[in-house]
N, C-alpha and C. Protein backbone atom coordinates (compact mmCIF):
# COMPACT_ATOMS: atom_id res chain seq x y z
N UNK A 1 -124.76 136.39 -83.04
CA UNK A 1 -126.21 136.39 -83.02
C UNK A 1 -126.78 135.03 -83.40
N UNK A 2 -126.25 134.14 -84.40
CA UNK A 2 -126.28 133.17 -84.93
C UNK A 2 -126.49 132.08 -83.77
N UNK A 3 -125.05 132.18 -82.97
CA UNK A 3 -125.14 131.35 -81.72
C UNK A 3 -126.45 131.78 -80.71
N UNK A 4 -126.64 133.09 -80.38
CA UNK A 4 -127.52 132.89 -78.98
C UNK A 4 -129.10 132.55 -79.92
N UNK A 5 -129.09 132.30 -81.19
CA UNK A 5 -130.40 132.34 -81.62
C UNK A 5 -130.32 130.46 -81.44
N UNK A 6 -129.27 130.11 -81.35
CA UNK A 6 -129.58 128.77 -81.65
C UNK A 6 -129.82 128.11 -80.27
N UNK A 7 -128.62 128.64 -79.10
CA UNK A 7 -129.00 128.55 -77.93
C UNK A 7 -130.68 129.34 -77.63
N UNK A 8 -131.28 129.87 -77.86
CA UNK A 8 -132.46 130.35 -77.57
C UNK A 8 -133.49 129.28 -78.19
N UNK A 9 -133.26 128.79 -79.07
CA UNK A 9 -134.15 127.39 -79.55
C UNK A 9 -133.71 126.03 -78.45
N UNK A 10 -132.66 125.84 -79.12
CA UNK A 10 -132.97 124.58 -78.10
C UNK A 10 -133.27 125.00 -76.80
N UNK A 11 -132.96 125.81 -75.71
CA UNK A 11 -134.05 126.06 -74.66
C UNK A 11 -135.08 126.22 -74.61
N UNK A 12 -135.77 126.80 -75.66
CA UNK A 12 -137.30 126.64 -75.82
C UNK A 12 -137.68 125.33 -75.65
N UNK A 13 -137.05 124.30 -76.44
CA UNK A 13 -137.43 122.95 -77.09
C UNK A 13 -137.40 122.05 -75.32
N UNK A 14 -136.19 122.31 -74.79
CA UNK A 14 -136.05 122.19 -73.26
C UNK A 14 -137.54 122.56 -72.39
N UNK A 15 -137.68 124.02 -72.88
CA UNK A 15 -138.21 124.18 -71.53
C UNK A 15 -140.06 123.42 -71.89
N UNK A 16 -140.54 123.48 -73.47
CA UNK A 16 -141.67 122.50 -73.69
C UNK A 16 -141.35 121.56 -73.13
N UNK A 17 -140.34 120.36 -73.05
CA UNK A 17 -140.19 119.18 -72.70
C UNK A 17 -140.46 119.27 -71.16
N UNK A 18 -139.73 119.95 -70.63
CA UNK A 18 -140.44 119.96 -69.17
C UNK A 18 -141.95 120.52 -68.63
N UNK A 19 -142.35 121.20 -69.37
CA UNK A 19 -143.72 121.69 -69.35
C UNK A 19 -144.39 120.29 -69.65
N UNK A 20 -144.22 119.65 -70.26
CA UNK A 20 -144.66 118.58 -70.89
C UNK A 20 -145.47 117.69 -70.37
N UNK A 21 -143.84 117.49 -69.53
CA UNK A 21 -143.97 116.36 -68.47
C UNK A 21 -144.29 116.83 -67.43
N UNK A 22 -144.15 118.39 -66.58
CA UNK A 22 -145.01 118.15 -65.30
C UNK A 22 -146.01 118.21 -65.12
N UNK A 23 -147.07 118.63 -66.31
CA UNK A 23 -147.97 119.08 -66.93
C UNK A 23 -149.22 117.98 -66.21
N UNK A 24 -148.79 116.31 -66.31
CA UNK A 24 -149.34 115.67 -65.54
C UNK A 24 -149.34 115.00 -64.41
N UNK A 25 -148.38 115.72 -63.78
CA UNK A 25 -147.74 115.78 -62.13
C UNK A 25 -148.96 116.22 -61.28
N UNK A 26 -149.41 115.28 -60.34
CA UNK A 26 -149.84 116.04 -58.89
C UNK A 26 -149.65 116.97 -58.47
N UNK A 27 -150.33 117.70 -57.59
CA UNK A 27 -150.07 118.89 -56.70
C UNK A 27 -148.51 118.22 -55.99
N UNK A 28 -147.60 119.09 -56.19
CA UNK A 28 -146.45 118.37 -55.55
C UNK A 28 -146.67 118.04 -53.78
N UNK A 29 -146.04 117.27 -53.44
CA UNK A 29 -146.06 116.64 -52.26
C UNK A 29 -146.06 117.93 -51.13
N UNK A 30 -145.13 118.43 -51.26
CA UNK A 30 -144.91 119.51 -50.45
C UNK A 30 -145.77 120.66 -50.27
N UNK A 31 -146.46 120.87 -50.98
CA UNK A 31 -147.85 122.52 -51.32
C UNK A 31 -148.69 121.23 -50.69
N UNK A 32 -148.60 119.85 -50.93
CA UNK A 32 -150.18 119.68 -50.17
C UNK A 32 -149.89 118.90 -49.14
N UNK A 33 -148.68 118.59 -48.60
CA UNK A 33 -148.61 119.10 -47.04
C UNK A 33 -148.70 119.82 -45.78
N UNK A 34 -148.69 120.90 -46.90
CA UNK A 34 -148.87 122.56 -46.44
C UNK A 34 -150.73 122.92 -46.54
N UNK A 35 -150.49 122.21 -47.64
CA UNK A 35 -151.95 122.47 -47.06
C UNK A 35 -152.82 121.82 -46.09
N UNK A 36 -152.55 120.87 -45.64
CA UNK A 36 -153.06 119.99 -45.27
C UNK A 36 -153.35 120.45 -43.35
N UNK A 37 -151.47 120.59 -43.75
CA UNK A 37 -150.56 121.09 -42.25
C UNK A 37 -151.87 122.16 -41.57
N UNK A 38 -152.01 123.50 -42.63
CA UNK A 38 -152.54 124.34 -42.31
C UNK A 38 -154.36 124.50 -42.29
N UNK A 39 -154.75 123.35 -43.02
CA UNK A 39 -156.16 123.04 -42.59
C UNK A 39 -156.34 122.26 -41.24
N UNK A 40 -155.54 121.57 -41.06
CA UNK A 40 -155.74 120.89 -39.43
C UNK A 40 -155.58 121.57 -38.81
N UNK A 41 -154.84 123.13 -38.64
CA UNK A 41 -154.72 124.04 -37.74
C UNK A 41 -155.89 124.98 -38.03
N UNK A 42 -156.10 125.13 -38.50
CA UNK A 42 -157.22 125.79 -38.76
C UNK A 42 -158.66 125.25 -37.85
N UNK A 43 -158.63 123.84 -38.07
CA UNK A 43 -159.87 123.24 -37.76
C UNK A 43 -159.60 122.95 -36.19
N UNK A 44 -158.28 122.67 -35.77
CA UNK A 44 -157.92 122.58 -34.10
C UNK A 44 -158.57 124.22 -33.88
N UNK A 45 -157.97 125.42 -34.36
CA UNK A 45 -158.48 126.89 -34.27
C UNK A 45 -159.98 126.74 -33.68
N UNK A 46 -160.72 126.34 -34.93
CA UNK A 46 -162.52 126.10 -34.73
C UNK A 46 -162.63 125.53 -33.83
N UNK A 47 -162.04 124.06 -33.42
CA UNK A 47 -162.46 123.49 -32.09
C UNK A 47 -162.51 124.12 -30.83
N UNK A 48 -161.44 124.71 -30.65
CA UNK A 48 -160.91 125.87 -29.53
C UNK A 48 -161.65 126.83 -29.39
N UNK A 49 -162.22 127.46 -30.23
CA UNK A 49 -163.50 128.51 -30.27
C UNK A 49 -165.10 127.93 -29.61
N UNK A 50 -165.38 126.43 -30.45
CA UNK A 50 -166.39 125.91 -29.90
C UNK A 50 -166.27 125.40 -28.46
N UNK A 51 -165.39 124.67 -27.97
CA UNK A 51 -164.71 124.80 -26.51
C UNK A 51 -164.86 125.86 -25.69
N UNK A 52 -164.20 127.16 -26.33
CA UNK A 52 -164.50 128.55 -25.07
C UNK A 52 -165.86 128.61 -25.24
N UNK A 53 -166.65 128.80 -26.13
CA UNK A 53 -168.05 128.92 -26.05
C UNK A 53 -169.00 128.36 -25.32
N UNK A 54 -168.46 126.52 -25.36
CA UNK A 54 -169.18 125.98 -24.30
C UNK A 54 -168.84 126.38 -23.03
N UNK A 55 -167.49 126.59 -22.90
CA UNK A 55 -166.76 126.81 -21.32
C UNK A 55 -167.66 127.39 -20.99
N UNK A 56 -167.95 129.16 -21.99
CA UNK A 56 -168.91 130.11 -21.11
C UNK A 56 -170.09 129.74 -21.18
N UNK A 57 -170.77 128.82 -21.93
CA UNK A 57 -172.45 128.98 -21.61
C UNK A 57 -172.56 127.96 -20.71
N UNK A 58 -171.99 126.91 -20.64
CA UNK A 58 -172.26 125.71 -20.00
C UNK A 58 -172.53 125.68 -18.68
N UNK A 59 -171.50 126.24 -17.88
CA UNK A 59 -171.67 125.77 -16.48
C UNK A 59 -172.35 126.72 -15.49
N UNK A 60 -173.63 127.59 -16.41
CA UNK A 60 -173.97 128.71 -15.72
C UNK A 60 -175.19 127.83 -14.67
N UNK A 61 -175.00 128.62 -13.31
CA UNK A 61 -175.95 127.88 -12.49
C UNK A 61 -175.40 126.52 -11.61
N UNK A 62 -174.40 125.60 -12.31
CA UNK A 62 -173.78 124.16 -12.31
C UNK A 62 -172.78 124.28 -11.67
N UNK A 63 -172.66 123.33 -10.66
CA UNK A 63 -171.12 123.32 -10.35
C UNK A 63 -170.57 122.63 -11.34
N UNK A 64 -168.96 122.24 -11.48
CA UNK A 64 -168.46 121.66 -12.65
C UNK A 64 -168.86 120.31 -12.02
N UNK A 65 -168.84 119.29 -12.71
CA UNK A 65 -168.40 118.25 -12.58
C UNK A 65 -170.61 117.51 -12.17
N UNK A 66 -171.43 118.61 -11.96
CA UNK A 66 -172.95 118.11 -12.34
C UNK A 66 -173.05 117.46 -13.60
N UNK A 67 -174.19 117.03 -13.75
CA UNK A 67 -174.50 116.41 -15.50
C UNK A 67 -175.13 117.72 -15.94
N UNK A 68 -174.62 118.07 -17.02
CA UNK A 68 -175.04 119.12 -17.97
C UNK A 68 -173.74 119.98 -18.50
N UNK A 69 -172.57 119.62 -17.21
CA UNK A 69 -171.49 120.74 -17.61
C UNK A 69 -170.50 120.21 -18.46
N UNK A 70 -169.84 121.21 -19.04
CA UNK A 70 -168.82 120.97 -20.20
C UNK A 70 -167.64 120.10 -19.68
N UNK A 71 -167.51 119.28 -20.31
CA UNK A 71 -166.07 118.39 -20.17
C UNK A 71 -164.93 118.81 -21.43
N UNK A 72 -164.00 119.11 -20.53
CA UNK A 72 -162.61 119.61 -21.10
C UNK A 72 -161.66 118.45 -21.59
N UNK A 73 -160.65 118.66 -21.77
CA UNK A 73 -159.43 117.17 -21.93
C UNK A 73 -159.35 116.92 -20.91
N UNK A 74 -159.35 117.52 -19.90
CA UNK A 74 -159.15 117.02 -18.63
C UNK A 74 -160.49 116.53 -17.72
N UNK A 75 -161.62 116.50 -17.99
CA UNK A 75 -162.85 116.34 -17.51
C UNK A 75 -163.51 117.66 -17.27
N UNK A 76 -164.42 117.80 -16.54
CA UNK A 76 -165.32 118.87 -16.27
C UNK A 76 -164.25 120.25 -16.44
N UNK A 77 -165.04 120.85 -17.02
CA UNK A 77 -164.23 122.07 -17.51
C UNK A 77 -164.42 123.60 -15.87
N UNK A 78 -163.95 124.48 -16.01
CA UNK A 78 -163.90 125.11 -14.24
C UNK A 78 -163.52 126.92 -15.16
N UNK A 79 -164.43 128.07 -14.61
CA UNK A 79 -164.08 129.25 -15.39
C UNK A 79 -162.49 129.14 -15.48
N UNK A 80 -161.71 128.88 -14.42
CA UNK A 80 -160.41 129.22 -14.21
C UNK A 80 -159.62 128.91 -15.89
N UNK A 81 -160.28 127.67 -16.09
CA UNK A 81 -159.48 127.21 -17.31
C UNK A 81 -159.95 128.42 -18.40
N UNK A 82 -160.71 129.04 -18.34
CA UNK A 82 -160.91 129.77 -19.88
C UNK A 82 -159.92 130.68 -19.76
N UNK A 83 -159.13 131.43 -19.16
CA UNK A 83 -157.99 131.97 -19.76
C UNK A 83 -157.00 131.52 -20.52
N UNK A 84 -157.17 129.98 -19.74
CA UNK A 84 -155.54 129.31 -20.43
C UNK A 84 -156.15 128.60 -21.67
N UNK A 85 -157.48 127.91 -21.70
CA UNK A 85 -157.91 127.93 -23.15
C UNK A 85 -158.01 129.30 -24.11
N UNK A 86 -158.33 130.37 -23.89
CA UNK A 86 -158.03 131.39 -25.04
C UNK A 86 -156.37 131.79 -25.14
N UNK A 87 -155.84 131.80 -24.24
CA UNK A 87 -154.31 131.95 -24.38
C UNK A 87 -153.75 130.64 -25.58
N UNK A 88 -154.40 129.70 -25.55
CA UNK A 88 -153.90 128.31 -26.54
C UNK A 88 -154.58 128.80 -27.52
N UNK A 89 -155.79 129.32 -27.66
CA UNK A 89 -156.38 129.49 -29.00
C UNK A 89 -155.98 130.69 -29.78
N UNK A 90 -155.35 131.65 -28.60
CA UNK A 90 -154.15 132.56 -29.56
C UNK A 90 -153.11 132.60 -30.12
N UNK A 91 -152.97 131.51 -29.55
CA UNK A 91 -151.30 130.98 -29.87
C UNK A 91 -151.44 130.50 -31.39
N UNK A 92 -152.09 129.27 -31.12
CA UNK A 92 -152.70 128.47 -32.34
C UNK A 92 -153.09 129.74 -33.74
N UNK A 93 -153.98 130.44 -33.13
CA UNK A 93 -154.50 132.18 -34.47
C UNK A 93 -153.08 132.19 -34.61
N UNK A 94 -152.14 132.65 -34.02
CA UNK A 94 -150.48 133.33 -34.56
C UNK A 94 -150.24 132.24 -34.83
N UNK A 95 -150.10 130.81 -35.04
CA UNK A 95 -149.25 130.19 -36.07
C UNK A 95 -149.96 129.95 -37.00
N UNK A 96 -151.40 129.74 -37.16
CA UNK A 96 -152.04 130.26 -38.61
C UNK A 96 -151.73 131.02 -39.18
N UNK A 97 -151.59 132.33 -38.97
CA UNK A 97 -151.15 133.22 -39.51
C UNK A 97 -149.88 132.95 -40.16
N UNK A 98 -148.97 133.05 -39.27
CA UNK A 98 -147.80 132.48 -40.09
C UNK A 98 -147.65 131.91 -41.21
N UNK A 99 -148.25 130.74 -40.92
CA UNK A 99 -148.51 130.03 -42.18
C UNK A 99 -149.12 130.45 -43.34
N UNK A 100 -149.92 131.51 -43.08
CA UNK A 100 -150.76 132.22 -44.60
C UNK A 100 -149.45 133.66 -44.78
N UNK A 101 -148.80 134.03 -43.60
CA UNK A 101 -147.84 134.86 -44.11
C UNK A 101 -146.53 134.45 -45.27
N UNK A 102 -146.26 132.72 -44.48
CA UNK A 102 -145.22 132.28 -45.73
C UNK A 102 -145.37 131.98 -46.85
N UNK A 103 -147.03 131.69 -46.85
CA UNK A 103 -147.49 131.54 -48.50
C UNK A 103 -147.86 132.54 -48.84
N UNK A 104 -147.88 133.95 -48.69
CA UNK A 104 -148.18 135.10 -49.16
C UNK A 104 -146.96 135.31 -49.94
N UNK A 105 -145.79 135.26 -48.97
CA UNK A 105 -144.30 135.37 -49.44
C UNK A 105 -143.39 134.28 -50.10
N UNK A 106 -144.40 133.61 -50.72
CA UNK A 106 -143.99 132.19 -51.58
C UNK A 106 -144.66 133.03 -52.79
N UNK A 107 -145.93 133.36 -52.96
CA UNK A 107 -146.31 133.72 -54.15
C UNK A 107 -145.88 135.02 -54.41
N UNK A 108 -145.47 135.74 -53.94
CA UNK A 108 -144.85 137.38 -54.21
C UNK A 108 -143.69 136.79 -54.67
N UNK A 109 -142.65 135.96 -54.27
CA UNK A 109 -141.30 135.51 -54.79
C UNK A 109 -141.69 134.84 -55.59
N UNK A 110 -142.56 134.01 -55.76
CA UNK A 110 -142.93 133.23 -57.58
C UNK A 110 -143.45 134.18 -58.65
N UNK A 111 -143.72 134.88 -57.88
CA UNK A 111 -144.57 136.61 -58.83
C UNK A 111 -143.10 137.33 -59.73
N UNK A 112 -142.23 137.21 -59.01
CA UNK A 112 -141.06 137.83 -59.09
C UNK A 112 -140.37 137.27 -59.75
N UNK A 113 -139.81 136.22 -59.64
CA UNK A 113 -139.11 135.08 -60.59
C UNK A 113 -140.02 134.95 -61.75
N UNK A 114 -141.11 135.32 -62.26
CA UNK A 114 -142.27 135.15 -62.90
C UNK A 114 -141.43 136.16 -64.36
N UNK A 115 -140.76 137.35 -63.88
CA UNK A 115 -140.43 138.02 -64.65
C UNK A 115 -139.11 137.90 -65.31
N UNK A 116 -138.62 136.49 -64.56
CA UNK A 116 -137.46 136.13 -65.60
C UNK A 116 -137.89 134.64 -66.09
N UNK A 117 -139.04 134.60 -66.33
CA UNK A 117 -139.03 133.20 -66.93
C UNK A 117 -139.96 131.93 -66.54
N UNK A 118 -139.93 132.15 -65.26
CA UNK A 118 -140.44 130.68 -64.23
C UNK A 118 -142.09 130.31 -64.30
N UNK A 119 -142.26 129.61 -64.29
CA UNK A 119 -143.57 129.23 -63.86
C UNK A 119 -144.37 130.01 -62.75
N UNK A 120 -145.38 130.64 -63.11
CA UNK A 120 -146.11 131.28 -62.11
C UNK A 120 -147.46 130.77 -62.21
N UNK A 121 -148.21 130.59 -61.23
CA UNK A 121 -149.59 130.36 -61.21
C UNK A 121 -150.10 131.38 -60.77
N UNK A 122 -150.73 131.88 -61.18
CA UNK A 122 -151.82 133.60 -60.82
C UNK A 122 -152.81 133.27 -60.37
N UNK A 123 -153.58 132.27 -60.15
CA UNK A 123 -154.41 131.80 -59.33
C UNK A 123 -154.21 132.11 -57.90
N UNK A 124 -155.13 133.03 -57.50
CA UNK A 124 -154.67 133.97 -55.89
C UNK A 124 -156.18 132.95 -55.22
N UNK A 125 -156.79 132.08 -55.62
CA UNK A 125 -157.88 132.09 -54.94
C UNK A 125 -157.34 130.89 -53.78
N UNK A 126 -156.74 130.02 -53.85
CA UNK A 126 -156.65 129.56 -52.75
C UNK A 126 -156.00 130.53 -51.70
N UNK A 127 -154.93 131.16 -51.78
CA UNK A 127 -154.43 132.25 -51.03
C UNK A 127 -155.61 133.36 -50.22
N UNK A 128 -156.57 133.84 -51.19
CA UNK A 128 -157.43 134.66 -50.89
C UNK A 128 -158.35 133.64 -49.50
N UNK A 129 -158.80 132.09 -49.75
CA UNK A 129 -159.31 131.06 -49.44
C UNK A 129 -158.67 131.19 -48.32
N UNK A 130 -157.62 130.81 -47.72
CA UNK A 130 -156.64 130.76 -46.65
C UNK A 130 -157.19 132.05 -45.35
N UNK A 131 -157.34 133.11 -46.33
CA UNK A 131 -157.07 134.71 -45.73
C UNK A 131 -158.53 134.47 -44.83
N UNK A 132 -159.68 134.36 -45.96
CA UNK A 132 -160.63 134.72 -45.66
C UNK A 132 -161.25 133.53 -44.08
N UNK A 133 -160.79 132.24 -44.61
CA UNK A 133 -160.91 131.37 -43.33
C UNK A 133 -160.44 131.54 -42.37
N UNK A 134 -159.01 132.62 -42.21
CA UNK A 134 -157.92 132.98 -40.88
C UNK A 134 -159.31 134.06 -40.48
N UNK A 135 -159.35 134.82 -41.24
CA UNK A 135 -159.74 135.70 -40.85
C UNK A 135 -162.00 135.72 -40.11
N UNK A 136 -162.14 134.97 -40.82
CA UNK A 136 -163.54 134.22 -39.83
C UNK A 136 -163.36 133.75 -38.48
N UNK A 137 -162.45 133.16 -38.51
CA UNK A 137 -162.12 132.16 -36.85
C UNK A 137 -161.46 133.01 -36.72
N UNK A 138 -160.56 134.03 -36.74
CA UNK A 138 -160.09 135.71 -36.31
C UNK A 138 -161.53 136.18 -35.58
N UNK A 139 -162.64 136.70 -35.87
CA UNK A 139 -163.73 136.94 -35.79
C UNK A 139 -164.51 136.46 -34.54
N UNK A 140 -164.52 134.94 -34.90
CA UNK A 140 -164.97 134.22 -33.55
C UNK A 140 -164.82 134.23 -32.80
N UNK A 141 -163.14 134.18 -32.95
CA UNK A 141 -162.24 134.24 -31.36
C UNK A 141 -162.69 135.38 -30.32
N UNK A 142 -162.30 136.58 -31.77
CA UNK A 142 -162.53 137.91 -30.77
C UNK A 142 -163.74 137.88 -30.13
N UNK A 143 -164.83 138.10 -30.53
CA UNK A 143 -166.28 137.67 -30.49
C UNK A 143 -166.36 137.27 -29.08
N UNK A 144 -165.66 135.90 -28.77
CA UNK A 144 -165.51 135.37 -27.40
C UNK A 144 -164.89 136.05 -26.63
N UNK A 145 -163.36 136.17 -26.53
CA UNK A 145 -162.47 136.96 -26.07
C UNK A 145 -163.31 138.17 -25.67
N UNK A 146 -164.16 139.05 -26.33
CA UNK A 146 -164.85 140.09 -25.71
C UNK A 146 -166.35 139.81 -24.69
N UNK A 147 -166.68 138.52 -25.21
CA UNK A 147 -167.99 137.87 -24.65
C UNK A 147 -166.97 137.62 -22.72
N UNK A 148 -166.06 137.29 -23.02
CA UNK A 148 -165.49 136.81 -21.92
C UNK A 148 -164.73 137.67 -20.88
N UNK A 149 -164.60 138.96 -21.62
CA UNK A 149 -164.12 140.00 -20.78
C UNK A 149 -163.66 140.26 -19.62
N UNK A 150 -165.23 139.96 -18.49
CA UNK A 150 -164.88 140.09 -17.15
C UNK A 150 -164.18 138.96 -16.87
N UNK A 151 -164.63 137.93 -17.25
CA UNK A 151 -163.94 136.68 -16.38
C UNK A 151 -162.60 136.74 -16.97
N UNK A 152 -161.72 137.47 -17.60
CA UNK A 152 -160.76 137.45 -18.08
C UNK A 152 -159.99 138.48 -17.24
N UNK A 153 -160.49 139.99 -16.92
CA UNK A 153 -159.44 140.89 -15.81
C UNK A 153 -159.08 141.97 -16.77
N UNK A 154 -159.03 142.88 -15.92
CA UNK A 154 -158.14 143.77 -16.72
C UNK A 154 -156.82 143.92 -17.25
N UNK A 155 -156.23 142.85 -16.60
CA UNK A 155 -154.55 142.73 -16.79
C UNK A 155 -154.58 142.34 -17.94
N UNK A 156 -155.84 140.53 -18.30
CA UNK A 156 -155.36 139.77 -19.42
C UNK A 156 -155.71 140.49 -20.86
N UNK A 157 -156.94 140.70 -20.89
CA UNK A 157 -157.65 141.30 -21.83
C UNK A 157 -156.82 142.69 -22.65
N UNK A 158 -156.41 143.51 -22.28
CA UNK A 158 -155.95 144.36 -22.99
C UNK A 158 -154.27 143.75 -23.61
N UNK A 159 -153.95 142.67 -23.22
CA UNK A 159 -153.04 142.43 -23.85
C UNK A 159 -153.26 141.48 -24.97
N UNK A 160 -154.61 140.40 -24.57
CA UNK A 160 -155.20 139.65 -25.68
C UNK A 160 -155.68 140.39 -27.37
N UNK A 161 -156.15 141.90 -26.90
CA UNK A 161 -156.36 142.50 -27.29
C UNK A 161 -155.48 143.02 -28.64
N UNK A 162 -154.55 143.77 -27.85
CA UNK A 162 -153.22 143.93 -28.64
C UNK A 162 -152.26 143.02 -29.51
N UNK A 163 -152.59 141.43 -28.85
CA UNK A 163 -152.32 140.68 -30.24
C UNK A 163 -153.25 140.33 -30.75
N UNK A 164 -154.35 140.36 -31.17
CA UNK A 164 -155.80 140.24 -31.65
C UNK A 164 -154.98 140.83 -33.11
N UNK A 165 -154.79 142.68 -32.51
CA UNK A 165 -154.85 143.65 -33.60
C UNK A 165 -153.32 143.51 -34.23
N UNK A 166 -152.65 142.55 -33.91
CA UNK A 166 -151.21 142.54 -34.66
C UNK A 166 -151.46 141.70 -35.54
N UNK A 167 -152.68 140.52 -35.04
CA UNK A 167 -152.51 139.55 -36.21
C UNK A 167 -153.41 139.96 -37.41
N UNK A 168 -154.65 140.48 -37.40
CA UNK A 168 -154.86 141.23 -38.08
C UNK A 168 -154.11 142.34 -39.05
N UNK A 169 -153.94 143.04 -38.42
CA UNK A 169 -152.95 144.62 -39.11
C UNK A 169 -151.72 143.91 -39.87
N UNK A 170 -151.14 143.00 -39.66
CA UNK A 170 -150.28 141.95 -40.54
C UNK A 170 -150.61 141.14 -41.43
N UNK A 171 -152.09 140.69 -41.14
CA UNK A 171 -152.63 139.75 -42.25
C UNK A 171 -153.03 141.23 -43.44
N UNK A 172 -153.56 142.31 -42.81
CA UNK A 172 -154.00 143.54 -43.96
C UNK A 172 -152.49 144.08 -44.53
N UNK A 173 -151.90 144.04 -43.96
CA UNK A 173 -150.40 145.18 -44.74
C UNK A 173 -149.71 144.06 -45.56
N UNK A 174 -149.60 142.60 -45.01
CA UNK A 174 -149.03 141.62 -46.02
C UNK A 174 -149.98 141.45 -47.30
């Protein structure tokens, strides 16, 4: 008993010393890469939304390529392209997601290790922060995606649809 009491001190004395010192450490390199990573996707997300929006209001009345109509990356924007722009802007929603799924499952495993010892930060608000921004431009998208309906078909739409509600129903059960 003698021994693990003494081993139980000097690890204490250990583990202050490292508290110590990371204590005035930066956000480590890596969490704010990640964040960073996942705010530029986010904000490409928003662009892509403001894009389909113009696609549909813009060229009503206009042929493409008049002065008034929307210019794409490629110049004057044409309905044809708004499928394959919301198909990119879904793509883009599912790897957002992702990304708020692996930091969901970064802090549940730091939650966990939490109970033998480790450093945990309980601070859920950037996490919550993450959710609530996926889930706005979630909103928008659909918003469009349903604004856009006809010009979309019956084929595309009910499948846009169906991953709409996966990325959702995954962002709620995670």
């Amino acid at each position: 008993l003698r021994l693990v009491a003494v081993l139980k001190t000097i690890l204490e004395g250990e583990k202050a010393a490292v508290l110590k010192r990371d204590r005035h450490l930066p956000l480590s390199f890596h969490r704010h890469q990640e964040e960073l990573k996942f705010s530029l996707g986010l904000q490409r997300l928003q662009h892509r939304v403001h894009e389909i929006q113009a696609l549909r209001d813009g060229p009503k009345g206009e042929g493409p390529g008049q002065d008034g109509a929307p210019l794409g990356p490629h110049g004057p924007c044409c309905p044809q392209e708004l499928p394959s722009l919301i198909l990119e802007a879904v793509k883009e929603l599912e790897a957002a997601k992702q990304q708020v799924l692996k930091r969901i499952q970064i802090w549940k495993r730091q939650q966990q290790l939490a109970g033998n010892g480790a450093l945990f930060e309980e601070n859920v608000t950037p996490l919550q922060k993450r959710c609530e921004s996926l889930v706005e431009v979630y909103f928008q998208l659909h918003q469009q995606v349903m604004a856009a309906g006809a010009e979309l078909g019956a084929e595309l739409l009910p499948r846009l649809l169906e991953r709409f509600n996966e990325v959702l129903s995954s962002l709620v059960k995670r």
